[in-house]
N, C-alpha and C. Protein backbone atom coordinates (compact mmCIF):
# COMPACT_ATOMS: atom_id res chain seq x y z
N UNK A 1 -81.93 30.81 -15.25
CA UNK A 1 -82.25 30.40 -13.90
C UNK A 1 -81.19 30.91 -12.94
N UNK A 2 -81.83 31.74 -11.97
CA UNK A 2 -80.45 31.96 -10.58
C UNK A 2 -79.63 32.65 -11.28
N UNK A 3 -79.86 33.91 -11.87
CA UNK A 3 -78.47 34.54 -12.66
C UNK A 3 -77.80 35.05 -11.36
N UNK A 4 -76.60 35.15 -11.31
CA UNK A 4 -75.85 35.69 -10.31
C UNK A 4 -74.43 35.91 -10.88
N UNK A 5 -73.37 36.86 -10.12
CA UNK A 5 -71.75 36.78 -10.45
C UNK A 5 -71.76 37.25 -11.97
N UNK A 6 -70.91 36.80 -12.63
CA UNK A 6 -71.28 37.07 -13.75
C UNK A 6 -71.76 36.77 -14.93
N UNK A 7 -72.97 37.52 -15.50
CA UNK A 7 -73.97 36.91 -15.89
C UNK A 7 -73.65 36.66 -17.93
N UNK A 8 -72.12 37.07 -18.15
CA UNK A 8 -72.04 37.13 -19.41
C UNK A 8 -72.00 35.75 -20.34
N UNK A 9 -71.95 35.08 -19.36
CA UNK A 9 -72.05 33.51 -20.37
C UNK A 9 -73.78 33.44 -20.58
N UNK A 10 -74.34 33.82 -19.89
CA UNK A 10 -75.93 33.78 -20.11
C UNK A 10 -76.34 34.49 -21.40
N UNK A 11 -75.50 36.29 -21.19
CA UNK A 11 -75.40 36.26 -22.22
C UNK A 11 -75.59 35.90 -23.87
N UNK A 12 -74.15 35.65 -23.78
CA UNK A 12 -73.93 34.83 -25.17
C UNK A 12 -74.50 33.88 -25.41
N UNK A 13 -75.26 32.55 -24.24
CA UNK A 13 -76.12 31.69 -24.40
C UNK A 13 -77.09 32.28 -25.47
N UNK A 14 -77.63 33.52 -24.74
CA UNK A 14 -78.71 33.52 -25.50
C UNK A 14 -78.89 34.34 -26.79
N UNK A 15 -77.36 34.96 -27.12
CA UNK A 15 -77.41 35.76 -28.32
C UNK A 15 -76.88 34.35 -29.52
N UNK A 16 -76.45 33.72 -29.11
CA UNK A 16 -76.22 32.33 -29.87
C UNK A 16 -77.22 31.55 -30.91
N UNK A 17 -78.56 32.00 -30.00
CA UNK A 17 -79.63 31.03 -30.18
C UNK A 17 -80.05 31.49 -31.24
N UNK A 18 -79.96 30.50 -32.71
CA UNK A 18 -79.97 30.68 -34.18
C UNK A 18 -81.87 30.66 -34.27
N UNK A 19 -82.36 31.91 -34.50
CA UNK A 19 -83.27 32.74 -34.52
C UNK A 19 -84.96 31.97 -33.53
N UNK A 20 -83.97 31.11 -32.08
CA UNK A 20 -85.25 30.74 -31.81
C UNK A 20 -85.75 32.20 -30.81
N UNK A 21 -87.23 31.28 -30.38
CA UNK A 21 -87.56 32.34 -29.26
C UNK A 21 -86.68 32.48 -27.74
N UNK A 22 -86.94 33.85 -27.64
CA UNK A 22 -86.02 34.15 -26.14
C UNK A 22 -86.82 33.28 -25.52
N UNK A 23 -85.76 32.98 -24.14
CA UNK A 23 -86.63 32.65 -23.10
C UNK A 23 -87.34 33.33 -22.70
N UNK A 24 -88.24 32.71 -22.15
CA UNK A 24 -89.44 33.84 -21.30
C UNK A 24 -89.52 33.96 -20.25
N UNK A 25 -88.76 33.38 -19.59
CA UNK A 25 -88.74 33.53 -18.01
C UNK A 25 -87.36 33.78 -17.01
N UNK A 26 -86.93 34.26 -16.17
CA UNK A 26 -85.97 34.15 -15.27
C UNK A 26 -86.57 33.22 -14.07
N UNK A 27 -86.19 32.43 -14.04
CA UNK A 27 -86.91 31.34 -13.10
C UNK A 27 -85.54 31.93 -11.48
N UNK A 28 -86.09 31.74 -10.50
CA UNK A 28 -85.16 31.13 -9.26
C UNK A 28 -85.54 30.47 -8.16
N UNK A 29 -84.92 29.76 -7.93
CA UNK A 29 -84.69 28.28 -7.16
C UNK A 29 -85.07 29.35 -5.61
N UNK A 30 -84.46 30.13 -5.51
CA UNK A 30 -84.88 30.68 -3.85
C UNK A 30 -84.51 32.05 -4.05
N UNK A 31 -84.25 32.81 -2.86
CA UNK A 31 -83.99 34.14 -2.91
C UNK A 31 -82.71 34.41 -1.86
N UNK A 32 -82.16 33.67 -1.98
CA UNK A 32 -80.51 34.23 -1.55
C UNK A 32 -80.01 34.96 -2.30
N UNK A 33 -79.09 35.98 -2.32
CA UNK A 33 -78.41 37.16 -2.64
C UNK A 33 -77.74 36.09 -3.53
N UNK A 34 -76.81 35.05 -3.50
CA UNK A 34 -76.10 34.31 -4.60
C UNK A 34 -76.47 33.95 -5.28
N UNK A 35 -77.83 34.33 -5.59
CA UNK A 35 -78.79 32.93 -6.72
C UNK A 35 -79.46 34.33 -7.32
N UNK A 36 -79.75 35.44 -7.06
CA UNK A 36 -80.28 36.72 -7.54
C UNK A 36 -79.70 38.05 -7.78
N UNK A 37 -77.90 37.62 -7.59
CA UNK A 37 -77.59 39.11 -7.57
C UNK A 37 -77.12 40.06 -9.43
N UNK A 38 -77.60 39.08 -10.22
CA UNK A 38 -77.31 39.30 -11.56
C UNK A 38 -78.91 39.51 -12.08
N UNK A 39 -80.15 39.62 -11.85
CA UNK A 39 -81.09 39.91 -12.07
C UNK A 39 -81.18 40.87 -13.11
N UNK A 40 -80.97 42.08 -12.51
CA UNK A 40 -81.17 43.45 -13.14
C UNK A 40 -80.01 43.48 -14.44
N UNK A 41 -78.68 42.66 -14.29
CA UNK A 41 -77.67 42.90 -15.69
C UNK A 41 -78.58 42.01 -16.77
N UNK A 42 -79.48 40.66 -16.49
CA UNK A 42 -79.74 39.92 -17.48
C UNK A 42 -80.71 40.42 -17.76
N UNK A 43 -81.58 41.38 -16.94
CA UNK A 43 -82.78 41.71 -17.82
C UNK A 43 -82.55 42.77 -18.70
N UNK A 44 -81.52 43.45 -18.49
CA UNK A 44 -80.84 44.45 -19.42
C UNK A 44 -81.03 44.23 -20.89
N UNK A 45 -80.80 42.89 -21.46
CA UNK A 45 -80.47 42.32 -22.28
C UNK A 45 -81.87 40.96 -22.36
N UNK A 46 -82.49 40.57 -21.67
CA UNK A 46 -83.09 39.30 -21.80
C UNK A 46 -84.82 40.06 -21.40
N UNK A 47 -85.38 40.66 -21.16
CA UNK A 47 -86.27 41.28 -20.57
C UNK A 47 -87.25 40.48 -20.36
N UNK A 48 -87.49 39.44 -19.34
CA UNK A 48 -88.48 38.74 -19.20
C UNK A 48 -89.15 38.61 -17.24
N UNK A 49 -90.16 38.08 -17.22
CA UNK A 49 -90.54 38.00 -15.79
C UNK A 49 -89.81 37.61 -15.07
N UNK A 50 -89.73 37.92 -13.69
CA UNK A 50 -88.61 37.22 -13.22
C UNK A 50 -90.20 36.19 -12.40
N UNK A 51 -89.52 35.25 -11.42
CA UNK A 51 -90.48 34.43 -11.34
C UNK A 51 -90.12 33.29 -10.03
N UNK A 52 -90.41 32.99 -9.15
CA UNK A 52 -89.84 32.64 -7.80
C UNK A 52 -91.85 31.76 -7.00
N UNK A 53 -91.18 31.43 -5.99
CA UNK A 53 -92.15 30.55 -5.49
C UNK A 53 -92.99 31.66 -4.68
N UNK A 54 -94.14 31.08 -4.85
CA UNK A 54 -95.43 31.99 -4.32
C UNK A 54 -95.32 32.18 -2.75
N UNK A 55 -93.92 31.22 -2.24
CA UNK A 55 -94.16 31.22 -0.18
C UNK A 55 -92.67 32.72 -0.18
N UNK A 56 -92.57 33.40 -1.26
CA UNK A 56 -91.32 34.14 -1.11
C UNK A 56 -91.94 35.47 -1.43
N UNK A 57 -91.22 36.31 -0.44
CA UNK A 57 -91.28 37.54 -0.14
C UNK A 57 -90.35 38.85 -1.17
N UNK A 58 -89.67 38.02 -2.19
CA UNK A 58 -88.79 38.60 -3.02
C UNK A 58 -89.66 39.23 -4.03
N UNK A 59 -89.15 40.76 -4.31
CA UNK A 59 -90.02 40.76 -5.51
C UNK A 59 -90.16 40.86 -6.94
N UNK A 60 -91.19 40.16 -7.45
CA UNK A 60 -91.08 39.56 -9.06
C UNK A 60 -92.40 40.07 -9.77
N UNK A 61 -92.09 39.68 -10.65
CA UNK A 61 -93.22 39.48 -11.70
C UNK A 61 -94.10 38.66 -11.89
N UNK A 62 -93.85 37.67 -11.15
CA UNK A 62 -94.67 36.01 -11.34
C UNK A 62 -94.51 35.18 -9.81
N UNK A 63 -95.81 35.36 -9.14
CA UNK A 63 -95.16 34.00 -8.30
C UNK A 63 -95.53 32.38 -8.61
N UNK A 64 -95.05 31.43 -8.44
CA UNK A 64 -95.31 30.62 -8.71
C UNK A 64 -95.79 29.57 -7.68
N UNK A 65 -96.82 28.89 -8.20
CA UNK A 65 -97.04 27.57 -6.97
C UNK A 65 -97.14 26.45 -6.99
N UNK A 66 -96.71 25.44 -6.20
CA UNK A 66 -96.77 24.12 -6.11
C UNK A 66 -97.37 23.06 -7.28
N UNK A 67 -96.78 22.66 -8.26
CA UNK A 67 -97.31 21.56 -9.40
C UNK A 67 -98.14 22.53 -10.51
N UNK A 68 -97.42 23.93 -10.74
CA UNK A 68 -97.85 25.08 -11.35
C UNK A 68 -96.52 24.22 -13.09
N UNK A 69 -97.28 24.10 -14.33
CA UNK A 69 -96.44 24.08 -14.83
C UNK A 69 -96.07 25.12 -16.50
N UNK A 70 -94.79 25.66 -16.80
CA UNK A 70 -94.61 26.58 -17.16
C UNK A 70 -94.55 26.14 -18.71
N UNK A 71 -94.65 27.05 -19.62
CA UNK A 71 -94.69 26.11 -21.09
C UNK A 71 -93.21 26.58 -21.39
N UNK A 72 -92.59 25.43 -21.99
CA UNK A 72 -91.23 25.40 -22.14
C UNK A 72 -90.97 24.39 -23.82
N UNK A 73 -91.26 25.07 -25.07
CA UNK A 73 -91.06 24.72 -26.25
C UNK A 73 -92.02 23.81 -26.26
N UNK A 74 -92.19 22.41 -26.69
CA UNK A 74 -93.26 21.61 -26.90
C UNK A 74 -93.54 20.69 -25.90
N UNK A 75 -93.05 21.74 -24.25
CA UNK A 75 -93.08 20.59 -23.00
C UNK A 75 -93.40 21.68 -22.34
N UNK A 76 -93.40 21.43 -21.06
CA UNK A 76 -93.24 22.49 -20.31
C UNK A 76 -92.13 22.00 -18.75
N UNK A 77 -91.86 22.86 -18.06
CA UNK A 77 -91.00 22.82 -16.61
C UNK A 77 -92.44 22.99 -15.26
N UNK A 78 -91.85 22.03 -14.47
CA UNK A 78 -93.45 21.70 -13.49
C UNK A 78 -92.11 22.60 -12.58
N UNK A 79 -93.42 23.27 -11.69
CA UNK A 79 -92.35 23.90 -10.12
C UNK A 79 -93.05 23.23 -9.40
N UNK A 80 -91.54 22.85 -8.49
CA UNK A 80 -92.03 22.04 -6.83
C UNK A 80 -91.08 22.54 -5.98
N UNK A 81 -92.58 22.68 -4.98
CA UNK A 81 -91.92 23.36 -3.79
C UNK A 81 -91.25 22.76 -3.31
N UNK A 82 -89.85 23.22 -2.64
CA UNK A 82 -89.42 21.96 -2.15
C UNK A 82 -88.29 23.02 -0.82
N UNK A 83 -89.56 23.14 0.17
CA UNK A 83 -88.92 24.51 0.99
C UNK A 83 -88.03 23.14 2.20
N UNK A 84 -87.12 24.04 2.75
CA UNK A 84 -86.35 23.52 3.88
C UNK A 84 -84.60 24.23 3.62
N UNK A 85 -84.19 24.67 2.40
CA UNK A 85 -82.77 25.25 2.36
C UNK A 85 -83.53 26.69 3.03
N UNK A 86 -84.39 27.11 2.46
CA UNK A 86 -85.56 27.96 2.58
C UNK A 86 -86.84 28.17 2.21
N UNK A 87 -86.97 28.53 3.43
CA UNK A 87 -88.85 28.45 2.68
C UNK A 87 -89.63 28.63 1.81
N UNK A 88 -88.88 28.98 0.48
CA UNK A 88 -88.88 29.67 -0.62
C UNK A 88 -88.44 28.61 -1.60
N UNK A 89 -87.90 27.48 -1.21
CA UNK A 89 -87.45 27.13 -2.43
C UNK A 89 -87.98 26.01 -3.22
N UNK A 90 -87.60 25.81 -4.76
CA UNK A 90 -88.04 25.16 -5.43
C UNK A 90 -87.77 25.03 -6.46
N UNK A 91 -87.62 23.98 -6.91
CA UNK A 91 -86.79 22.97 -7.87
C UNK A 91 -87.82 22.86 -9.24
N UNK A 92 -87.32 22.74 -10.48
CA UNK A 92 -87.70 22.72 -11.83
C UNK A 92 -87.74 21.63 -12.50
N UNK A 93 -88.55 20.57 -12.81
CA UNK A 93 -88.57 19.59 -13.40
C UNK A 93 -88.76 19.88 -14.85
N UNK A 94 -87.96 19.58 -16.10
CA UNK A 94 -88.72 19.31 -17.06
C UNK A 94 -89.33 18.23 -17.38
N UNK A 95 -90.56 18.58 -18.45
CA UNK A 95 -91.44 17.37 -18.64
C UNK A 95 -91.12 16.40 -19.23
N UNK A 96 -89.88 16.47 -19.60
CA UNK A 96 -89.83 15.21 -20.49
C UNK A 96 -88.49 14.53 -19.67
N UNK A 97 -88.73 14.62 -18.56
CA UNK A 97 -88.11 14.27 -17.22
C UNK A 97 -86.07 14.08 -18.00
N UNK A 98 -86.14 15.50 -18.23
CA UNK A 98 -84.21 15.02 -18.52
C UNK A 98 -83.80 15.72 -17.69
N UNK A 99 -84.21 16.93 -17.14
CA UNK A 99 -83.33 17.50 -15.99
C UNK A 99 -84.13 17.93 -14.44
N UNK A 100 -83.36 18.53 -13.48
CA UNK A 100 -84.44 18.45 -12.51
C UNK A 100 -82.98 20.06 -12.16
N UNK A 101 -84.23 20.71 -11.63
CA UNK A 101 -83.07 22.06 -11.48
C UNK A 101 -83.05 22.25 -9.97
N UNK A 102 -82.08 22.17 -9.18
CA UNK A 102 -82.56 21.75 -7.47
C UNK A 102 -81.58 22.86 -7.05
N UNK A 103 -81.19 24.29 -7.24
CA UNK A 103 -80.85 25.32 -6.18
C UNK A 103 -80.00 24.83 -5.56
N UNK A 104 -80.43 25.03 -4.83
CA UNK A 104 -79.34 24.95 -3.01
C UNK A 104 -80.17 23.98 -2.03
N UNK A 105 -81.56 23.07 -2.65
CA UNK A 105 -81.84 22.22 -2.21
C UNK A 105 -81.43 20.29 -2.01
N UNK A 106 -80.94 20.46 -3.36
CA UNK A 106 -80.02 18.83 -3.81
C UNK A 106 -78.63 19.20 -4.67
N UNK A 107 -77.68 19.04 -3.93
CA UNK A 107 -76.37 19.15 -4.09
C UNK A 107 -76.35 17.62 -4.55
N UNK A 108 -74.53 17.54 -5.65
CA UNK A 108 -74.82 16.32 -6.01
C UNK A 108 -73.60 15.87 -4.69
N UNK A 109 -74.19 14.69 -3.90
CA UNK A 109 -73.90 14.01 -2.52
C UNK A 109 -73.75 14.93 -1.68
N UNK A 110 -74.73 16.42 -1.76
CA UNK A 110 -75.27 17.03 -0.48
C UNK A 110 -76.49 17.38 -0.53
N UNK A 111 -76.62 18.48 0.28
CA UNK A 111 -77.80 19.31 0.39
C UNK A 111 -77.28 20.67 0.89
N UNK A 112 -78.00 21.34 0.61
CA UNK A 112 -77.99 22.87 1.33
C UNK A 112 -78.34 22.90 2.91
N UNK A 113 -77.53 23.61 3.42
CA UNK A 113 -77.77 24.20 5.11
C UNK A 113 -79.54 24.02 4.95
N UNK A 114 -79.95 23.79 6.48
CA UNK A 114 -81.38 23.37 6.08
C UNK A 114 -82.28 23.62 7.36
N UNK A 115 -83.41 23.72 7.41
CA UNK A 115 -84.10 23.52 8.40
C UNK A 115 -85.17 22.02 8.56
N UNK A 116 -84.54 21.44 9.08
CA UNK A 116 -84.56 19.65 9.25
C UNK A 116 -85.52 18.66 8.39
N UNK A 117 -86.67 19.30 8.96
CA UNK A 117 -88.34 18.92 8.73
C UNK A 117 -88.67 18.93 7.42
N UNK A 118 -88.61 20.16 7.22
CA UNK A 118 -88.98 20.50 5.62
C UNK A 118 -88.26 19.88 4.34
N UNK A 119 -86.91 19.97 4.86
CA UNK A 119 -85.81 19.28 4.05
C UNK A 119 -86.32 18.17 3.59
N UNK A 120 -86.14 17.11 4.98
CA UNK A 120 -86.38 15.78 5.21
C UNK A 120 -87.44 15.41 3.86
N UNK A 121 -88.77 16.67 4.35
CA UNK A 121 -89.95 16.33 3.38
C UNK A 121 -90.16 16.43 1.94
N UNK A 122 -88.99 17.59 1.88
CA UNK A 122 -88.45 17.85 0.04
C UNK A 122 -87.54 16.36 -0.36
N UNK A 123 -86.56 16.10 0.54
CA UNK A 123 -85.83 15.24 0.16
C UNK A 123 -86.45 13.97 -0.15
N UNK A 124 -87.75 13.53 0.26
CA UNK A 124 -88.59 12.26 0.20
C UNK A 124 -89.46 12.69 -1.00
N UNK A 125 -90.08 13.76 -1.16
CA UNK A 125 -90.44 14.54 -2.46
C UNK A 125 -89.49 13.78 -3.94
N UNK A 126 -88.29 14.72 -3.55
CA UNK A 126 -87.16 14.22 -4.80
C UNK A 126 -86.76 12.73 -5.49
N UNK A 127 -87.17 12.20 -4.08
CA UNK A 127 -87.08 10.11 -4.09
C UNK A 127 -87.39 9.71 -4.88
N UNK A 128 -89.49 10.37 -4.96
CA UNK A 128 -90.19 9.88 -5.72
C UNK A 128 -90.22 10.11 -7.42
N UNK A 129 -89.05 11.17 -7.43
CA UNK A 129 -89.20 11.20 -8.98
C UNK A 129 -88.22 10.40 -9.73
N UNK A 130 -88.40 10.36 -11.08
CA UNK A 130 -87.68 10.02 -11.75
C UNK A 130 -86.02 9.12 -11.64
N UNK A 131 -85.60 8.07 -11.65
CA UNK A 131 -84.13 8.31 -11.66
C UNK A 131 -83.35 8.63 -12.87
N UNK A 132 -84.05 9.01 -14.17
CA UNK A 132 -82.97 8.91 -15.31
C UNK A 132 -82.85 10.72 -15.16
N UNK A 133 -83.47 11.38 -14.49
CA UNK A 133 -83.82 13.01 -14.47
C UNK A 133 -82.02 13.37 -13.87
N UNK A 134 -81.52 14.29 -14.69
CA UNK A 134 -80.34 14.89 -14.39
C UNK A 134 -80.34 16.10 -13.66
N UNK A 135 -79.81 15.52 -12.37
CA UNK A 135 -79.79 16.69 -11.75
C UNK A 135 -78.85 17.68 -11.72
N UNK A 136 -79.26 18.81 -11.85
CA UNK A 136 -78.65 20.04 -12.15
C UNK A 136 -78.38 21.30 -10.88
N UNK A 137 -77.68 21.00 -9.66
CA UNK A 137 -77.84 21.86 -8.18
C UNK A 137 -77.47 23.58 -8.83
N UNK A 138 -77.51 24.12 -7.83
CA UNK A 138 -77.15 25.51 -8.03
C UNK A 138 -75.93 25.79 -7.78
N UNK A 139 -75.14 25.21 -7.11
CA UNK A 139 -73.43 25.41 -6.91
C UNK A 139 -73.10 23.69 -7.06
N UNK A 140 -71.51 23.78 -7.98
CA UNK A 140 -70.85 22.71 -8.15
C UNK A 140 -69.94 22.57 -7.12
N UNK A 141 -70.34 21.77 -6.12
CA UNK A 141 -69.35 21.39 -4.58
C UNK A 141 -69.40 19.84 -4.61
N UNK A 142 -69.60 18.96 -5.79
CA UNK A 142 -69.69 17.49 -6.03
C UNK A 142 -68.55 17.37 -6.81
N UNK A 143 -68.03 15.79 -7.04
CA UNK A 143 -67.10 15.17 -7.82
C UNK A 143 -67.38 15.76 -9.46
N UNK A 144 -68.41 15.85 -9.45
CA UNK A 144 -69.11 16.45 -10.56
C UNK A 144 -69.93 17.30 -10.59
N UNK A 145 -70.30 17.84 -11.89
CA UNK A 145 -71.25 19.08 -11.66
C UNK A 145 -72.67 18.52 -11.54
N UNK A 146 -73.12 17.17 -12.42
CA UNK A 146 -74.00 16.93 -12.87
C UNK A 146 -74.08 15.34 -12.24
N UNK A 147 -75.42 14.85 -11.99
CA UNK A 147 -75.69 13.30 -11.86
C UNK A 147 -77.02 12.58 -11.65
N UNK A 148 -76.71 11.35 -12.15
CA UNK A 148 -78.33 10.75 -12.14
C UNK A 148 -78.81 10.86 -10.95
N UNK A 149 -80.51 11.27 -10.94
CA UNK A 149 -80.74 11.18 -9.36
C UNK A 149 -81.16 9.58 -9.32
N UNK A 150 -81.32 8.81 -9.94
CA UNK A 150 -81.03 7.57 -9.59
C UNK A 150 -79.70 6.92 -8.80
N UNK A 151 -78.46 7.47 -9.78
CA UNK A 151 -77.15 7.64 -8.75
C UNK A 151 -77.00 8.01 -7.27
N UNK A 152 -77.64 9.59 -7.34
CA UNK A 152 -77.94 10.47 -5.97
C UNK A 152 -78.30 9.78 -5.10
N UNK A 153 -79.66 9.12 -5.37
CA UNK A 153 -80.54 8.26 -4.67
C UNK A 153 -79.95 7.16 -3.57
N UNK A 154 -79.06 6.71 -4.13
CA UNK A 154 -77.62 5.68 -4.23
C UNK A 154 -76.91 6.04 -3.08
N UNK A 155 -76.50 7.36 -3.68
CA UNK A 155 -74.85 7.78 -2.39
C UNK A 155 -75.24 9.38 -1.78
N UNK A 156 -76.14 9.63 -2.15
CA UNK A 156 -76.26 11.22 -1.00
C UNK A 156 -77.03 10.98 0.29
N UNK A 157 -75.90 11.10 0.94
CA UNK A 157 -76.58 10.40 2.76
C UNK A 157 -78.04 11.18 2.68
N UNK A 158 -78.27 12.21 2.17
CA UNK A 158 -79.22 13.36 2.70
C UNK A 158 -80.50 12.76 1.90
N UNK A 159 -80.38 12.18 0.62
CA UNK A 159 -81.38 12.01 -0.10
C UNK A 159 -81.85 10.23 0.28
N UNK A 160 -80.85 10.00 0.65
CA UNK A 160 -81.21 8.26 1.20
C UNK A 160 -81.60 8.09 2.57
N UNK A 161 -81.39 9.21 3.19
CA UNK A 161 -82.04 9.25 5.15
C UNK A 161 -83.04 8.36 5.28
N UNK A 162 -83.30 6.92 5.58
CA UNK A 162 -84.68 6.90 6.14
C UNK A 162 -85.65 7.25 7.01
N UNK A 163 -85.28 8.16 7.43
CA UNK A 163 -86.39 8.33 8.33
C UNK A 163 -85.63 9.93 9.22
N UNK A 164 -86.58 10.47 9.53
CA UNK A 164 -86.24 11.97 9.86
C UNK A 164 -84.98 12.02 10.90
N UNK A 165 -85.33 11.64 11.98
CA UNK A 165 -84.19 11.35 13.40
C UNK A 165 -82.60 10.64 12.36
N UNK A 166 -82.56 9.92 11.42
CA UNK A 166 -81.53 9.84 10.92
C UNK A 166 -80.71 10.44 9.61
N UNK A 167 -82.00 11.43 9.20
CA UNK A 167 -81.49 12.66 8.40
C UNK A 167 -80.90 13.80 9.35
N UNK A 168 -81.90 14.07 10.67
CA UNK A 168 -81.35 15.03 11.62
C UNK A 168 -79.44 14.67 12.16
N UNK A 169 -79.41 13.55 12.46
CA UNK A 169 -77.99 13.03 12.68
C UNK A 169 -77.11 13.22 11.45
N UNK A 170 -77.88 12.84 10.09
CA UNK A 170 -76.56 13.32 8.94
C UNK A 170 -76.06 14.85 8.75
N UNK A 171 -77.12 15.61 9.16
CA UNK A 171 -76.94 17.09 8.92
C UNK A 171 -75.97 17.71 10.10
N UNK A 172 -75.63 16.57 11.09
CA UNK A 172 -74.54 17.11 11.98
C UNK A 172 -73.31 16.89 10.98
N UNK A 173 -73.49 16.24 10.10
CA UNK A 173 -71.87 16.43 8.72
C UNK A 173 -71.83 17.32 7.92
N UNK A 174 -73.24 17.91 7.86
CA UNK A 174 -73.30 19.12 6.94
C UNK A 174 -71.96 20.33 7.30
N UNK A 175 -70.88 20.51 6.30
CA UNK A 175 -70.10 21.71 6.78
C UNK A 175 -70.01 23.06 5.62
C-alpha cells in the first residue's frame, strides 16, 4: 500500500513470505507524489495492479469504487471513499475489522490538510465504523504510529467535530 521513499523493507516483506501467495495488489490511499513515488521499484520485483479510487486521474490498472470489496486470503479489504485530503482518497477496511488503512485522511489525533466539507463527511463516515479496527494513517506524526479508532474517536478533535462549522474552526489548528 502507498509504496514510496524507500521501498526495500517492502521488499523483504515480501521475499520473507514462507511460500504464501504474492500480494496481488498495490493498493493507494490517494495520488500524492509521497504515497506513489516507489511504484515502478516495487513492481520491479512484486508485479501486480496498481489500483487507486475510481474519482482519480492517476494512472493504474484498476480503479476502484465506493464499498467495492477486494479478496484478501479468506476475507477480503472493502474500499471507502473517503475524499476531502483529496478527492481521490480512500481508506481500506479489512473484513474482519482489525485494521482500517486511512492515507493522509485519519492521522492518529489528526487529519490531513483538507478541503472542509468532504473531510467533515469522511470523518463522520470513519465514526460509524468499528472501534476495535486499528488504525493504520499513512505518515507517523502521532504519539504513536498505531491506535484504536475507538481511542481516536475519543481525542482527535477532527474525528470528534460535531458538527461542520466546528470542524471548520478546528482545521484553523491544522499546521
Amino acid at each position: 500500500m502507498d509504496p514510496c521513499g524507500d521501498v526495500s523493507a517492502i521488499r523483504r516483506a515480501v521475499e520473507s513470505l514462507p511460500r504464501a501467495p504474492l500480494p496481488r495488489y498495490i493498493l493507494l490511499t490517494h495520488s500524492h507524489r509521497d504515497h506513489v513515488s516507489g511504484i515502478d521499484e516495487v513492481r520491479s520485483f512484486f508485479p501486480a495492479p496498481v489500483c487507486i479510487s475510481a474519482a482519480s486521474g492517476f494512472p493504474c490498472e484498476r480503479k476502484l469504487n465506493d464499498g467495492e470489496h477486494l479478496p484478501l486470503g479468506t476475507g477480503f479489504v472493502e474500499c471507502l471513499a473517503t475524499p476531502g485530503h483529496t478527492p481521490d482518497s480512500m481508506c481500506f477496511r479489512t473484513s474482519d475489522n482489525s485494521a482500517l488503512f486511512t492515507g493522509d485522511t485519519l492521522f492518529i489525533g489528526d487529519c490531513g490538510f483538507c478541503d472542509a466539507e468532504p473531510m467533515f463527511r469522511s470523518m463522520r463516515r470513519l465514526r460509524a465504523l468499528p472501534d476495535s479496527l486499528t488504525v493504520c494513517p499513512g505518515h507517523d506524526y502521532g504519539e504513536r504510529p498505531n491506535d484504536t479508532l475507538g481511542h481516536q474517536k475519543l481525542v482527535n478533535p477532527y474525528l470528534n467535530a460535531p458538527g461542520l462549522n466546528e470542524f471548520r474552526e478546528r482545521l484553523k489548528d491544522l499546521t
